[in-house]
Protein backbone atom coordinates (compact mmCIF):
# COMPACT_ATOMS: atom_id res chain seq x y z
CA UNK A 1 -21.26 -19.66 -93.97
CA UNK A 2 -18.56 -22.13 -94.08
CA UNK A 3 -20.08 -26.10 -94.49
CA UNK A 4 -17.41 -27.51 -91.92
CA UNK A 5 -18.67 -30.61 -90.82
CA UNK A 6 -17.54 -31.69 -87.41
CA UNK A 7 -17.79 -35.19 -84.99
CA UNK A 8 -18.50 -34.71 -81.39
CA UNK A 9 -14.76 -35.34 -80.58
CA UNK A 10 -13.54 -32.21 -83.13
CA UNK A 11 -16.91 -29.85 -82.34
CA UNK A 12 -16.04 -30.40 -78.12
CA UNK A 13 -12.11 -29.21 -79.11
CA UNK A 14 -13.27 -26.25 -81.23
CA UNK A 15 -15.89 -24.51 -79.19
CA UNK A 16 -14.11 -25.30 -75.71
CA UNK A 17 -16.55 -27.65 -74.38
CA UNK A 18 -17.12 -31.40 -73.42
CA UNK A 19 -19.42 -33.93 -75.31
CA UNK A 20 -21.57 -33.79 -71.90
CA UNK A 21 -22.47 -30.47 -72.24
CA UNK A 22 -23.22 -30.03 -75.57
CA UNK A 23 -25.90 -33.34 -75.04
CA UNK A 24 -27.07 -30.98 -72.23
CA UNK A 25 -27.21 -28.23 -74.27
CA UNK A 26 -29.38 -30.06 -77.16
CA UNK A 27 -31.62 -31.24 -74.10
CA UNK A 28 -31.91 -27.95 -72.85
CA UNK A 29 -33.30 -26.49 -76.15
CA UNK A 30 -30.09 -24.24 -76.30
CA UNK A 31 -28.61 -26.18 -79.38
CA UNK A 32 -30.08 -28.08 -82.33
CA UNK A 33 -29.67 -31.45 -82.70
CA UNK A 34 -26.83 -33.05 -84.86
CA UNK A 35 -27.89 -33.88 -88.55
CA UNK A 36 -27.77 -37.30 -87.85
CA UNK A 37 -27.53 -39.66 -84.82
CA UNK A 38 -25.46 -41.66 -82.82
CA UNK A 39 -21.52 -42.01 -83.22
CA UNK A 40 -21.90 -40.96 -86.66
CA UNK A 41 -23.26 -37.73 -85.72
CA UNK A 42 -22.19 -34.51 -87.39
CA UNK A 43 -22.28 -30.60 -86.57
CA UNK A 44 -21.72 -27.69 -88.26
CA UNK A 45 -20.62 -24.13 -87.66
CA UNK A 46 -23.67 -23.02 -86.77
CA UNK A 47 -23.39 -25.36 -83.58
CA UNK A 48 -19.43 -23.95 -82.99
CA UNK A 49 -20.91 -20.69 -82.81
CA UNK A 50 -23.94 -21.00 -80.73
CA UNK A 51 -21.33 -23.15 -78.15
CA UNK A 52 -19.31 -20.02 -78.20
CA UNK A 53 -22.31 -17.43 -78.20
CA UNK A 54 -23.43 -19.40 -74.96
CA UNK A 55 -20.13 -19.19 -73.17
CA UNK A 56 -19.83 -15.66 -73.72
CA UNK A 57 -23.57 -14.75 -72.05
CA UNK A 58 -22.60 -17.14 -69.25
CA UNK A 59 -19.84 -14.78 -68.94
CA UNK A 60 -22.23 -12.24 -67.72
CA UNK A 61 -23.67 -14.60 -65.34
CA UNK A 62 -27.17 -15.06 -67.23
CA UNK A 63 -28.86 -18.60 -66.16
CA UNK A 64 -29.54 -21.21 -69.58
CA UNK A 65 -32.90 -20.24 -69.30
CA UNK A 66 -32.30 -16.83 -70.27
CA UNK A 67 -29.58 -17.41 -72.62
CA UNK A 68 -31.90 -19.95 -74.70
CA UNK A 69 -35.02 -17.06 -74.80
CA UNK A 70 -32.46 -14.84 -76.46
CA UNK A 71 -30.92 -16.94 -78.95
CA UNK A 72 -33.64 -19.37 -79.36
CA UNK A 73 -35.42 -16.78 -82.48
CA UNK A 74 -31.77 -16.00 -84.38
CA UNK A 75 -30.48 -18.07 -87.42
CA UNK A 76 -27.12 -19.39 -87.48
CA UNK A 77 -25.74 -16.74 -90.11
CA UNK A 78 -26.68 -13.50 -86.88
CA UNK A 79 -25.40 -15.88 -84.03
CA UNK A 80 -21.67 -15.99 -86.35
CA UNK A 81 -21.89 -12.25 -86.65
CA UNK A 82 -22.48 -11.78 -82.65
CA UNK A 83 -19.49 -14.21 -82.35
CA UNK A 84 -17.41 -12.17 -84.62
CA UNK A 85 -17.94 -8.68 -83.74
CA UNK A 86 -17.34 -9.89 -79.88
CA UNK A 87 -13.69 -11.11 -80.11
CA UNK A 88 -13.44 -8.04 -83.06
CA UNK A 89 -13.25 -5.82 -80.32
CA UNK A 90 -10.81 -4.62 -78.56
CA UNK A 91 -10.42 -5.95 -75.10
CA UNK A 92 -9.74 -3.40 -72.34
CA UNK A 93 -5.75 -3.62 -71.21
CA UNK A 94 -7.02 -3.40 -67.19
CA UNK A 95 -9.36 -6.37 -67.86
CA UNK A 96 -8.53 -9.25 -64.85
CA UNK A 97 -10.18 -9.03 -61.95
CA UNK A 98 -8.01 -7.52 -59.08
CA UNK A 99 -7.34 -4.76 -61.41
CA UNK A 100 -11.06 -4.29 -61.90
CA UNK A 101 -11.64 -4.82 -58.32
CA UNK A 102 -8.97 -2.60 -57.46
CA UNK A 103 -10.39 0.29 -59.48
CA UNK A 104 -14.14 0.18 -58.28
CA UNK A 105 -12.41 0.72 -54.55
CA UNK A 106 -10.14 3.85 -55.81
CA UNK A 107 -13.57 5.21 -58.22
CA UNK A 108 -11.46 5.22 -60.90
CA UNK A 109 -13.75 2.95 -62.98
CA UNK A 110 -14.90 4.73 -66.25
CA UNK A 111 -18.10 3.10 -67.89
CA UNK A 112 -18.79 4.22 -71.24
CA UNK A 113 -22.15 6.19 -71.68
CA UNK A 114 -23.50 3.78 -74.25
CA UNK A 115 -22.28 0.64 -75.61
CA UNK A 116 -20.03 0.36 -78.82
CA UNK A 117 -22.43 -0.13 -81.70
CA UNK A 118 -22.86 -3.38 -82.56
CA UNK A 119 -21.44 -5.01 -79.00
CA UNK A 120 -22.53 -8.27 -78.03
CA UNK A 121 -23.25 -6.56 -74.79
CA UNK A 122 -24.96 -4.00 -75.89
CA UNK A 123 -28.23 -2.60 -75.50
CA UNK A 124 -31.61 -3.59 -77.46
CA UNK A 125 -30.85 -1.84 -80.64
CA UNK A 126 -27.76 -3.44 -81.07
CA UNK A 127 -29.03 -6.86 -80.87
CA UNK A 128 -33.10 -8.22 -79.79
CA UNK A 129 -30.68 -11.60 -78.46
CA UNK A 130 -28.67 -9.62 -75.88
CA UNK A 131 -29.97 -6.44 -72.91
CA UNK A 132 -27.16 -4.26 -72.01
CA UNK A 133 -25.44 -5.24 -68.45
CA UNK A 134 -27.51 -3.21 -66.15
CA UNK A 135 -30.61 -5.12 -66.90
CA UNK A 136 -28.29 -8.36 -66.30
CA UNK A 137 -27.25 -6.83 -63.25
CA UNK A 138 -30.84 -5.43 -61.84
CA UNK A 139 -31.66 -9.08 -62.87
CA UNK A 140 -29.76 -10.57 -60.94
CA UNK A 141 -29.57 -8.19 -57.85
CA UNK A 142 -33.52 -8.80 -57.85
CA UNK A 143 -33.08 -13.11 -57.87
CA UNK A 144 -30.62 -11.99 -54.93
CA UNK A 145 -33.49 -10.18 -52.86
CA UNK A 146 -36.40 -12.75 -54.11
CA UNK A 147 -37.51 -15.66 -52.19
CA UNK A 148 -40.10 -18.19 -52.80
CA UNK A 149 -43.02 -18.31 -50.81
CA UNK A 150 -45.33 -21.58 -50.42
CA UNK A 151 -48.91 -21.40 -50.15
CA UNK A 152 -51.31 -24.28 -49.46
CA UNK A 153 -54.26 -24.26 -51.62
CA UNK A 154 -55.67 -27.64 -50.35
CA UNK A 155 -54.23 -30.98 -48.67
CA UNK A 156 -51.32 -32.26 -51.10
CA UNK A 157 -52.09 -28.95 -53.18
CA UNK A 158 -49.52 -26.09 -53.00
CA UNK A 159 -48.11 -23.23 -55.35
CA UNK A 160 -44.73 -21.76 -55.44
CA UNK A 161 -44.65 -17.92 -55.92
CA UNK A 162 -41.25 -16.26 -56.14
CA UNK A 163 -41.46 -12.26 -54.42
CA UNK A 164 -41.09 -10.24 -54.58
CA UNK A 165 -44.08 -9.16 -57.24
CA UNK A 166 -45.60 -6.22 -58.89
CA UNK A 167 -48.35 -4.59 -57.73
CA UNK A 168 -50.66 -6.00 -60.79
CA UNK A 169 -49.12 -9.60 -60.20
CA UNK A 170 -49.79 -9.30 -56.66
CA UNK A 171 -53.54 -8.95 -57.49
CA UNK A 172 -53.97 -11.72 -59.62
CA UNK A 173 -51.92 -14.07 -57.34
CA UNK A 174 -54.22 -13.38 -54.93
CA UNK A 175 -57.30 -13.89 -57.36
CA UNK A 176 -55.82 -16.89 -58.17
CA UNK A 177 -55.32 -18.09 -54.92
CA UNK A 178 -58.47 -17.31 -53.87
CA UNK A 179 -60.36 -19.10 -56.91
CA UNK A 180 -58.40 -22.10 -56.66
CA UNK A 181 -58.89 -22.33 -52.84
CA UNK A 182 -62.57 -22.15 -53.35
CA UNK A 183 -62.27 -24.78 -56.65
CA UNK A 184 -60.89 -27.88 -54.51
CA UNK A 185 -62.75 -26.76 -50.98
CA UNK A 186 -63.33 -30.10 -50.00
CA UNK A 187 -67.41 -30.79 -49.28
C-alpha cells in the first residue's frame, strides 16, 4: 500500500466525490476519520478506495446502511484488492441501459451461472463484504412489498414494525407487544 497523502480538495478529485459527502460518510461510520483535523486534514489511500468501494455497491442500489455492515470488518489492504479486481474486469460491450433494457424484452439476456471468481459482485465465497445480486435484488423487491405498521402500546407510547415478518418474528412481536402493553397499563 502506497502512503499517498491527500487534502480534502485532492481526495474529493480522486475518488469522484465532494468534501460534503465524504464528512457524511465519516458521520455515517462508512469512512474513518482523517489523521488529523481541520483544514490541515489528511487522507490516505485507504480512504480513495473505500470512496470508490462505496460508489460501486451504490451501483447496485444497496442503502449506506448495508454498504457500511459489509465493509465496516475489512482492512484497507482487502477493500484495494475489491477495487482492483472490479475495474480488472472486463466490462460487458452491451453494457448501457437501453441495450440492457432492450434485451430483457427480446429474452436474449444471458446471466452467467456463477459469478467470475473473485468479482466484486460475487457471491459469499468470493468476498464476506459483498452477496451476489439476487440477494440485492430479493432485498430490495422485499423493502418494495414491506410497509410499516404502527402499534400503540400506551398514550404517547408506540412501536414501528416493518412487515412483512417471519413466522418466528411474528411471535415474538406479538410477545413483545403484549408484555409491554401490560408493563405501562396505566393503574
Amino acid at each position: 500500500m502506497t502512503t499517498d497523502i491527500y487534502d480534502i480538495k485532492a481526495l474529493c478529485a480522486e475518488a469522484g466525490v465532494t468534501a460534503r459527502t465524504v464528512h457524511f460518510y465519516i458521520q455515517q461510520g462508512l469512512l474513518p476519520p482523517a489523521g488529523s483535523q481541520g483544514p490541515g486534514a489528511r487522507y490516505n489511500q485507504g480512504h480513495i478506495a473505500r470512496l470508490k468501494l462505496i460508489k460501486l455497491l451504490q451501483n447496485e442500489h444497496l442503502p449506506l446502511s448495508e454498504i457500511r455492515r459489509r465493509i465496516e470488518s475489512l482492512d484497507d489492504a482487502k477493500i484495494q484488492v475489491l477495487v482492483k479486481e472490479h475495474y480488472s474486469r472486463k466490462q460487458p460491450a452491451n453494457s448501457s441501459a437501453v441495450e440492457y433494457i432492450r434485451s430483457v424484452l427480446t429474452g436474449t439476456r444471458h446471466l452467467p451461472s456463477s459469478p467470475p471468481a473473485g468479482s466484486l459482485l460475487g457471491g459469499r465465497a468470493a468476498s464476506p463484504a459483498i452477496k451476489d445480486r439476487n440477494d440485492a435484488y430479493s432485498a430490495h423487491r422485499l423493502a418494495e412489498r414491506s410497509q410499516w405498521e404502527r402499534i400503540t402500546l400506551a398514550p404517547d407510547v408506540e412501536l414501528h414494525i416493518r412487515r412483512p415478518l417471519s413466522r418466528s418474528q411474528n411471535r415474538k412481536i406479538e410477545a413483545l407487544i403484549q408484555y409491554a402493553r401490560e408493563t405501562l397499563k396505566e393503574e
